[in-house]
C-alpha atoms as a PDB file:
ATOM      1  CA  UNK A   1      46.090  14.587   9.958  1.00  0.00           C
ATOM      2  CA  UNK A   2      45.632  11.915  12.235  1.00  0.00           C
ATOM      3  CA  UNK A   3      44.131   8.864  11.265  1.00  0.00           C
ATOM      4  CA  UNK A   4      41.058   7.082  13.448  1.00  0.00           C
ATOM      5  CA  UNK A   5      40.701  10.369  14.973  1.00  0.00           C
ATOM      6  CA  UNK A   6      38.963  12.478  12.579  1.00  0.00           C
ATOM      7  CA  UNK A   7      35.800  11.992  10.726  1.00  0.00           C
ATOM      8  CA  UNK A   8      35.887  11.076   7.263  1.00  0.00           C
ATOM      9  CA  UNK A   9      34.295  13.711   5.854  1.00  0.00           C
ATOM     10  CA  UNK A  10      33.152  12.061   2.953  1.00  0.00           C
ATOM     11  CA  UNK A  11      31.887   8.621   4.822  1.00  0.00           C
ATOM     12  CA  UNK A  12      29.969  10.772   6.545  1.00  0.00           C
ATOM     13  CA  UNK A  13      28.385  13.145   3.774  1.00  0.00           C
ATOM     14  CA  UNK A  14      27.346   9.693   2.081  1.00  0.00           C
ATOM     15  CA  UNK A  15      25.631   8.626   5.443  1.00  0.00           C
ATOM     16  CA  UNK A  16      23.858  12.020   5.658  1.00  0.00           C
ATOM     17  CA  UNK A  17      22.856  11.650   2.311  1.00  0.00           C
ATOM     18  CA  UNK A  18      21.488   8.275   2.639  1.00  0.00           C
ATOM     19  CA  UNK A  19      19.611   9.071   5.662  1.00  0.00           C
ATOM     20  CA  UNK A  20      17.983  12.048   4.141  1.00  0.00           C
ATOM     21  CA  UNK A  21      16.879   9.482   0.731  1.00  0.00           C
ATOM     22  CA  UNK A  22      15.248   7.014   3.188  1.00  0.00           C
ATOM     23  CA  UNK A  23      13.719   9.791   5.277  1.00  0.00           C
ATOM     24  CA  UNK A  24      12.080  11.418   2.069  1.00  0.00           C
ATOM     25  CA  UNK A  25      11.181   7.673   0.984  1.00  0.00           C
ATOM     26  CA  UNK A  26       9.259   7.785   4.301  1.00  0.00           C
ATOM     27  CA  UNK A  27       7.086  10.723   3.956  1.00  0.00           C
ATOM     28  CA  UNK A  28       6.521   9.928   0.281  1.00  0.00           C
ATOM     29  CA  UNK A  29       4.883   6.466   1.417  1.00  0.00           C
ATOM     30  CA  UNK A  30       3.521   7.856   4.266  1.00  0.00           C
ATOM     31  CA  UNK A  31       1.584  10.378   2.058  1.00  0.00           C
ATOM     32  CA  UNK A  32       0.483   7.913  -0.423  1.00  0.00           C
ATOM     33  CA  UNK A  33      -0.998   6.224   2.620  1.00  0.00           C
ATOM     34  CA  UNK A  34      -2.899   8.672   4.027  1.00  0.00           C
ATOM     35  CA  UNK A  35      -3.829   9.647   0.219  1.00  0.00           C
ATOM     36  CA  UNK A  36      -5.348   5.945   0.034  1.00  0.00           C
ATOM     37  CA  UNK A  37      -7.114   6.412   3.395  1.00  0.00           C
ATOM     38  CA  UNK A  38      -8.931   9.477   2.585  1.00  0.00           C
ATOM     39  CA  UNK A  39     -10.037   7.779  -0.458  1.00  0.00           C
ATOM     40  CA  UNK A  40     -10.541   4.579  -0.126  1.00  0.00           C
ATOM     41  CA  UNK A  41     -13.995   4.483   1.802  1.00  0.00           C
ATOM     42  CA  UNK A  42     -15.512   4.959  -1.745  1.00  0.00           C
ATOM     43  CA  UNK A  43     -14.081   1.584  -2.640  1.00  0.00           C
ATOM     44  CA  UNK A  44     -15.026  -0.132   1.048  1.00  0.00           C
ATOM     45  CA  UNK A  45     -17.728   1.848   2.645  1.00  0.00           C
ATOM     46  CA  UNK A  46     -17.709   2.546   6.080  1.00  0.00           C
ATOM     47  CA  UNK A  47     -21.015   0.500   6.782  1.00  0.00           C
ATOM     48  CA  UNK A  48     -19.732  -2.631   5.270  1.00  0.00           C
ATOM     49  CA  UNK A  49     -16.309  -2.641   6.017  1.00  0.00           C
ATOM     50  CA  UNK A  50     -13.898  -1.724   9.123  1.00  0.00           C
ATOM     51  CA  UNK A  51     -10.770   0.759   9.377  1.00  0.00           C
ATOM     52  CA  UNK A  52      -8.951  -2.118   9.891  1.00  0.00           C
ATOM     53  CA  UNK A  53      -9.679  -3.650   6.058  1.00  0.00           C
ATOM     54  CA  UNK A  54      -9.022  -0.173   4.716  1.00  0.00           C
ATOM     55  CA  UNK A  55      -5.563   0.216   6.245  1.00  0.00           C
ATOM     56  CA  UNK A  56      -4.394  -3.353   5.563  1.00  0.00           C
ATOM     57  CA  UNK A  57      -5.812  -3.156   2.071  1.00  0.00           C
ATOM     58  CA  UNK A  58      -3.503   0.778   1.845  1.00  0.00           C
ATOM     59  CA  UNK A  59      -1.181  -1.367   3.162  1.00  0.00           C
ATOM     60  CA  UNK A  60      -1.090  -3.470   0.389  1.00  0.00           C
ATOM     61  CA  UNK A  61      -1.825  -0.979  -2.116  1.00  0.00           C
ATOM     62  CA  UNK A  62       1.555   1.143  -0.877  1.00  0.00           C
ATOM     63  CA  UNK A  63       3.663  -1.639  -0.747  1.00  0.00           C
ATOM     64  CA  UNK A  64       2.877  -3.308  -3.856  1.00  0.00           C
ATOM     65  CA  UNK A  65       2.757  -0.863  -6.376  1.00  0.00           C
ATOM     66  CA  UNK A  66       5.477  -1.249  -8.577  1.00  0.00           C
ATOM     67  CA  UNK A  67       3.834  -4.599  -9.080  1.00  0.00           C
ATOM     68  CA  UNK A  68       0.324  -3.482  -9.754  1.00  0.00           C
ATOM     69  CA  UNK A  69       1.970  -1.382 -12.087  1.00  0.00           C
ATOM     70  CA  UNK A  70       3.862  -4.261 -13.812  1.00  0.00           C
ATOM     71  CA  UNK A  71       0.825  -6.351 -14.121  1.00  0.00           C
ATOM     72  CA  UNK A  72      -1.041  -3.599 -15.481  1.00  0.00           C
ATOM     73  CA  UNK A  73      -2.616  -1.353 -12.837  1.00  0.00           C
ATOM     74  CA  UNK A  74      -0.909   1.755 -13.679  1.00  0.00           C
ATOM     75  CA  UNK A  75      -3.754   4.271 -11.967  1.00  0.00           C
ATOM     76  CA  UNK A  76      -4.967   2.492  -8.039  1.00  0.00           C
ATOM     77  CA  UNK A  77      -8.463   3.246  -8.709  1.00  0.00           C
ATOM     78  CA  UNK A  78      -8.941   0.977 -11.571  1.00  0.00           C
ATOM     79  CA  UNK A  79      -7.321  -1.992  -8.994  1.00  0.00           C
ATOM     80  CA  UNK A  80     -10.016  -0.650  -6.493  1.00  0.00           C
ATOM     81  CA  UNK A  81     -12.856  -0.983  -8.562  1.00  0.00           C
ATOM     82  CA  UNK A  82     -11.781  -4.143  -9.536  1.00  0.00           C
ATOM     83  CA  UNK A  83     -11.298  -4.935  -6.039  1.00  0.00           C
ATOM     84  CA  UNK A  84     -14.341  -3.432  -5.125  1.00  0.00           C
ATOM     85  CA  UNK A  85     -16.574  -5.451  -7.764  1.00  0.00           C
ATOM     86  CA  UNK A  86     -15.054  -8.433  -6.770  1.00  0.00           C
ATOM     87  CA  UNK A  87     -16.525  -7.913  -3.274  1.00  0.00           C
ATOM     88  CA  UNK A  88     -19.761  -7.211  -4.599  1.00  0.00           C
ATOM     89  CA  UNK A  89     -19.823 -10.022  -6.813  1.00  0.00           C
ATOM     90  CA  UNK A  90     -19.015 -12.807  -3.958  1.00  0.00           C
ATOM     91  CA  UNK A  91     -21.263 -10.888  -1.512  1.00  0.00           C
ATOM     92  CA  UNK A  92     -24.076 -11.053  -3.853  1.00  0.00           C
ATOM     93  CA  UNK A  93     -23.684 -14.797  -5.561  1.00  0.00           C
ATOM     94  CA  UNK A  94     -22.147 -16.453  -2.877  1.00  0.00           C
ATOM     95  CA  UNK A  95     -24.258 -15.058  -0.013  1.00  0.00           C
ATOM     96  CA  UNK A  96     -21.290 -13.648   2.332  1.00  0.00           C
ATOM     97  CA  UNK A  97     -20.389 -11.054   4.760  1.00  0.00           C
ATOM     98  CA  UNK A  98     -18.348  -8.583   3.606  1.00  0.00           C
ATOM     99  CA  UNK A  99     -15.422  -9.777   5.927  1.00  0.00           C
ATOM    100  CA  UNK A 100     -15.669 -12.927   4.479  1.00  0.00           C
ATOM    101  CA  UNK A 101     -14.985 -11.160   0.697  1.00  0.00           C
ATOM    102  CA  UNK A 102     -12.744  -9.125   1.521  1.00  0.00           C
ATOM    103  CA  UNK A 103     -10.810 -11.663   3.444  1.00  0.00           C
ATOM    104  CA  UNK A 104     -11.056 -14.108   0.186  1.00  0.00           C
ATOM    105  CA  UNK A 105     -10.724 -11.324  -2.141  1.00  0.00           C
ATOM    106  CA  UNK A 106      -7.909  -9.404  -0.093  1.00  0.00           C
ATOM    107  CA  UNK A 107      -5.617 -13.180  -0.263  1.00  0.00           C
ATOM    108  CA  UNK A 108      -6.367 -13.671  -3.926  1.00  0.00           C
ATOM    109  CA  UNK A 109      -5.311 -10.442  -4.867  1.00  0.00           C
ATOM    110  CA  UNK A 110      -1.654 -10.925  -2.533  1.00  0.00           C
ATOM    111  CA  UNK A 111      -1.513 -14.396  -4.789  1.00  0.00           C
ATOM    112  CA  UNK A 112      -2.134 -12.489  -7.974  1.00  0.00           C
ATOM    113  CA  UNK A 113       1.005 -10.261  -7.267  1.00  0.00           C
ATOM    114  CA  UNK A 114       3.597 -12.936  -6.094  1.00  0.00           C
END
């Protein structure tokens, strides 16, 4: 064998490997995404709140949820409903728009997790 001019064979089976974990990774967060999209408008209705608060907060959700989980939010919807009353509670005592709640609600909830 000459060496530098063949493949290591098992270098590369690693890097295949690898590649195929972070490619499943992908389409398991990807599907827990799109999951979250289809069911979050129950949580943010589509006459109060945009596309745009319902990816970031899927965003969040996905990213985050080995925290929610350590802090107690084992199943999503009970942090939605949480989320969700939150929203109605500053929209209906404090006299906002629902951009403004979910804008105040959205950055307490990314403190709450750090």
């Amino acid at each position: 064998m000459q060496k530098g001019g063949l493949i290591n064979d098992k270098l590369l089976k690693r890097e295949i490997a690898r590649q195929i974990a972070i490619e499943h990774a992908e389409e398991v967060i990807q599907r827990a995404f799109n999951r979250c999209l289809d069911e979050i408008v129950n949580y943010l209705p589509r006459d109060q709140y945009t596309d745009e608060h319902r990816n970031e907060l899927c965003q969040f959700l996905v990213e985050n949820r080995e925290d929610l989980v350590r802090i107690g939010y084992d199943d999503t919807s009970k942090f939605l409903s949480m989320f969700s009353e939150m929203l109605n509670n500053l929209i209906q005592k404090e006299d906002i728009t629902p951009d403004q709640a979910f804008t105040v609600v959205f950055r307490a909830s990314q403190r709450f997790i750090q």
